[in-house]
N, C-alpha and C. Protein backbone atom coordinates (compact mmCIF):
# COMPACT_ATOMS: atom_id res chain seq x y z
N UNK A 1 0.83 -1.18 0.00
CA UNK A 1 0.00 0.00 0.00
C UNK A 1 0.88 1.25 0.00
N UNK A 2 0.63 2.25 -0.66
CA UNK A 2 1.27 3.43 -1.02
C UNK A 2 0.92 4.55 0.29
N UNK A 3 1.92 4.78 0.68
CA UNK A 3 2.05 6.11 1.91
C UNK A 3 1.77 7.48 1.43
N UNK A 4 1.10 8.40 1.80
CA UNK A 4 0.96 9.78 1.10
C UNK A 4 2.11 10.40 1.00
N UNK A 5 2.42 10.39 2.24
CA UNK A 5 3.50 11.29 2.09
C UNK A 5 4.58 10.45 1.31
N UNK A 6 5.28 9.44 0.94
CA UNK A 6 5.90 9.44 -0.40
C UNK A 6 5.66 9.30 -1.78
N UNK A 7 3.98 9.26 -1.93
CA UNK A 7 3.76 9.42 -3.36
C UNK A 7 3.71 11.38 -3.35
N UNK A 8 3.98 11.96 -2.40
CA UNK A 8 4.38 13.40 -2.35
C UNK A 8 5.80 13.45 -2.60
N UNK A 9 6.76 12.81 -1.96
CA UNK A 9 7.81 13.22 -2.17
C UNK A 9 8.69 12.94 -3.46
N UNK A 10 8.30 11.31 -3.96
CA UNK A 10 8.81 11.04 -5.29
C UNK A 10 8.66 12.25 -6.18
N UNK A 11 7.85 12.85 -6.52
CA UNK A 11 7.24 13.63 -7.39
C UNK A 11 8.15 15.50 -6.95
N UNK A 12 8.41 15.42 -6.02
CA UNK A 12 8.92 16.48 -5.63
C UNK A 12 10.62 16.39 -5.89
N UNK A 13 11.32 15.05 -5.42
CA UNK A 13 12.35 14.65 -5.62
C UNK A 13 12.98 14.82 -7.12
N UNK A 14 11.52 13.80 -8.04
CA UNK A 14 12.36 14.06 -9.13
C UNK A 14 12.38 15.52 -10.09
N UNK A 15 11.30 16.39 -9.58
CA UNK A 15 11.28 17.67 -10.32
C UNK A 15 12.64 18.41 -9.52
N UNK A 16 13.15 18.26 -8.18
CA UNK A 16 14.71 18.65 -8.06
C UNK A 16 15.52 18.42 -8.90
N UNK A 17 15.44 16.88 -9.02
CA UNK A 17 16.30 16.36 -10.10
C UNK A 17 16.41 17.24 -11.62
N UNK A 18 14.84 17.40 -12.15
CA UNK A 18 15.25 17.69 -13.60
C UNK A 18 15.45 18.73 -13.60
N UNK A 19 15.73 19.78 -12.78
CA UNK A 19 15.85 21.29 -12.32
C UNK A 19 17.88 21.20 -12.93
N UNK A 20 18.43 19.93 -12.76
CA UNK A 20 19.70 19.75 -12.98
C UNK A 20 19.71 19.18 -14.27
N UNK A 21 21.51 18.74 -14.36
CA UNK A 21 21.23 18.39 -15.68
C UNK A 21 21.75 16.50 -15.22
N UNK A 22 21.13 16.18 -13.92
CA UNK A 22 21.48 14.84 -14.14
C UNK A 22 20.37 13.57 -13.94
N UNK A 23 20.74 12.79 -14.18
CA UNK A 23 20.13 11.16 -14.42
C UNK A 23 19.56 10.77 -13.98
N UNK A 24 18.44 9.75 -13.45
CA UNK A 24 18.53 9.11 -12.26
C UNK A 24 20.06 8.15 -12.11
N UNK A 25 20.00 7.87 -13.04
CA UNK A 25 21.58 6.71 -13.40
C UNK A 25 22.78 7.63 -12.03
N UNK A 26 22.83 9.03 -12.27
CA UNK A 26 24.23 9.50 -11.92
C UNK A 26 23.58 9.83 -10.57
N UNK A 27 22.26 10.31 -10.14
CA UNK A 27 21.74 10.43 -8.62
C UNK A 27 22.01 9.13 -7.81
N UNK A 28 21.87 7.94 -8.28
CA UNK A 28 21.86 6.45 -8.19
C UNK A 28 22.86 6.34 -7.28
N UNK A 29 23.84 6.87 -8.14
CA UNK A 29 25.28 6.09 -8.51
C UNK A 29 25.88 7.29 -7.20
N UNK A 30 25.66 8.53 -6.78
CA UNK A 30 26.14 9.83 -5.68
C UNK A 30 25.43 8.73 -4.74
N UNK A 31 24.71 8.13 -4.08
CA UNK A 31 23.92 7.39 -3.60
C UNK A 31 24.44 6.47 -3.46
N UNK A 32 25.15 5.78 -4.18
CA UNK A 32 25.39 4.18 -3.83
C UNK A 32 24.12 3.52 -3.62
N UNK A 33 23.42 3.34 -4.61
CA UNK A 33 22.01 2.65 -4.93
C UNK A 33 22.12 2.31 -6.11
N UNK A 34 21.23 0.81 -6.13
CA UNK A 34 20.77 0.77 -7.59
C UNK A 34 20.01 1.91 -8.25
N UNK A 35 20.27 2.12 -9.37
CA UNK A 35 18.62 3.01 -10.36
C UNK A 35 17.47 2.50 -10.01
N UNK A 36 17.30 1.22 -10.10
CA UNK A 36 16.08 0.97 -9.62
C UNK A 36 15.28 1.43 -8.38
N UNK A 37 16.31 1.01 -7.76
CA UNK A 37 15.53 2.31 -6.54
C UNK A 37 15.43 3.42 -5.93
N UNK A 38 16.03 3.99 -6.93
CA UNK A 38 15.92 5.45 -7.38
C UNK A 38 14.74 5.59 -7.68
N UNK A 39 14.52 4.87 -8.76
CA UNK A 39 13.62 5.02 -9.60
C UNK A 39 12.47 4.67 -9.04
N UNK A 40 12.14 3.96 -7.76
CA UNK A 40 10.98 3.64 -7.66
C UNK A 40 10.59 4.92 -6.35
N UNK A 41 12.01 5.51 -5.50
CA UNK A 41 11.67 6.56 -4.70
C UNK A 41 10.83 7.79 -5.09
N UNK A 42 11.53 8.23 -6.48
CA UNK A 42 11.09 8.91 -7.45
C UNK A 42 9.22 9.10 -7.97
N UNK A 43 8.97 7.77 -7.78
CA UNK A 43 7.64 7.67 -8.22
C UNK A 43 7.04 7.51 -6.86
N UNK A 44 7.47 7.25 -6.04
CA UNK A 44 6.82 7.34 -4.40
C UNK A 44 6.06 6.32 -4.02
N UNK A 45 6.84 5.04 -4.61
CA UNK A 45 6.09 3.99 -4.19
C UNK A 45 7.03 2.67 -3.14
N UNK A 46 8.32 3.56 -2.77
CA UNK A 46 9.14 2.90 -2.18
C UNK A 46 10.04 4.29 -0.74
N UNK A 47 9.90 3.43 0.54
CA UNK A 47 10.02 4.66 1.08
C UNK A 47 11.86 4.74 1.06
N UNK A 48 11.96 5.62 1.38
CA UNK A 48 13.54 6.38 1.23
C UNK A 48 14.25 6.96 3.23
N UNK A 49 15.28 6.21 3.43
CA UNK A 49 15.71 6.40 4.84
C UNK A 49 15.61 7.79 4.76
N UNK A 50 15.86 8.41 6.59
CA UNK A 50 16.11 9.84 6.50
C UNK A 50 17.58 10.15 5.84
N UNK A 51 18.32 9.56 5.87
CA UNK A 51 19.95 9.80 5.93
C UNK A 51 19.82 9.88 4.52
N UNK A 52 19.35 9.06 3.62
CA UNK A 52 19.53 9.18 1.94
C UNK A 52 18.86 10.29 2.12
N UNK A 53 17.61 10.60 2.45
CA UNK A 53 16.83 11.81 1.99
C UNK A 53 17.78 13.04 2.08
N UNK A 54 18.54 13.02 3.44
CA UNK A 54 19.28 14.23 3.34
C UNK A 54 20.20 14.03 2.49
N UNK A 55 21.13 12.86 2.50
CA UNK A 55 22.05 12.90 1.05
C UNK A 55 21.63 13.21 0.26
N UNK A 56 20.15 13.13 -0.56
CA UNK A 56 19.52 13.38 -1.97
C UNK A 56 19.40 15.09 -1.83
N UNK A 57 19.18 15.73 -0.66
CA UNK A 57 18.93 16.93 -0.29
C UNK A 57 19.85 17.95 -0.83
N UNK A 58 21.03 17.07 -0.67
CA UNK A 58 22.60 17.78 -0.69
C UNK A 58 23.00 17.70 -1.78
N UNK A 59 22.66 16.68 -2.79
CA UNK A 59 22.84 15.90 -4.12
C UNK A 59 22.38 17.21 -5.22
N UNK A 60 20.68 17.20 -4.38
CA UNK A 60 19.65 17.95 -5.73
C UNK A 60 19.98 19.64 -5.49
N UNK A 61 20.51 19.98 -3.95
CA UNK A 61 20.26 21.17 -3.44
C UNK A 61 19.02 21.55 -3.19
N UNK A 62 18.32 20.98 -2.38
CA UNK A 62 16.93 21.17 -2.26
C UNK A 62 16.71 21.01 -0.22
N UNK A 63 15.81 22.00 0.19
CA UNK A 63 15.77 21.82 1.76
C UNK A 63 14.59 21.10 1.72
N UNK A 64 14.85 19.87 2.74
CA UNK A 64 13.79 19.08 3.79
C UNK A 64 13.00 19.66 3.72
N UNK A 65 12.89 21.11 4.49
CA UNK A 65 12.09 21.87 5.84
C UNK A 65 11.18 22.34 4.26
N UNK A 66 11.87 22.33 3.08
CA UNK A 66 10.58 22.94 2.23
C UNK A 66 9.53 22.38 1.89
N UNK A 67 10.16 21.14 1.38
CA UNK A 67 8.90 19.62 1.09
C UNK A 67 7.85 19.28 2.00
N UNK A 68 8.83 19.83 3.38
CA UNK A 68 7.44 19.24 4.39
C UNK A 68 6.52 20.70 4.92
N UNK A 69 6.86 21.57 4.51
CA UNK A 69 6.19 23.02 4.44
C UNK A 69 5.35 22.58 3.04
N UNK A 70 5.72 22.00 2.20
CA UNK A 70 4.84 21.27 0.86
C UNK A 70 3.44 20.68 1.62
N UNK A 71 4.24 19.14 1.94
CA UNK A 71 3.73 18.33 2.26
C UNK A 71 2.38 18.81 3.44
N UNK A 72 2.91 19.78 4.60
CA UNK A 72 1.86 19.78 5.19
C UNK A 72 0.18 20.42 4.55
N UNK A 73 0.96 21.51 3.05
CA UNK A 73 0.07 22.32 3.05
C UNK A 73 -0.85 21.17 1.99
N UNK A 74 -0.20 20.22 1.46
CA UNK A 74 -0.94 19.42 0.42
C UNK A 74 -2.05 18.05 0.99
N UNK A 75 -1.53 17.58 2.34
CA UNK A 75 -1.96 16.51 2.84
C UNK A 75 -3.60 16.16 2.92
N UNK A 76 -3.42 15.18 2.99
CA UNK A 76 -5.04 15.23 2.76
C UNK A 76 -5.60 15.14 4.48
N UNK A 77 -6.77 15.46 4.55
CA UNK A 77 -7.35 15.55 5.97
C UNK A 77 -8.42 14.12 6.34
């Protein structure tokens, strides 16, 4: 079963991503992860530790504290 809050964050993650000019392949690979599960964080159907999240944070240049300033204002009630 799919969690809200990461079919929020995949979607947020990878629009960091294409904001750059890189891959999932080369995010993967800063990561020490397969693509694949990149790829499935990405779509928000696989959850993601805190520690990667902040590595991905540092990766994309993107703050935590904004997604979940996102997240709270999007959540469902």
């Amino acid at each position: 079963m799919k969690n809200d809050y990461y079919e929020k964050l995949g979607p947020y993650i990878k629009m960091q991503r294409e904001k750059t000019t890189m891959t999932q392949l080369d995010v993967a690979e800063m990561l020490s992860v397969d693509r694949t599960t990149y790829t499935h964080w990405e779509k928000g159907d696989r959850s993601i530790s805190v520690m990667q999240l902040y590595k991905l944070s540092k990766i994309l240049n993107f703050s935590i504290d904004a997604f979940h300033d996102y997240y709270n204002m999007t959540k469902k009630v």
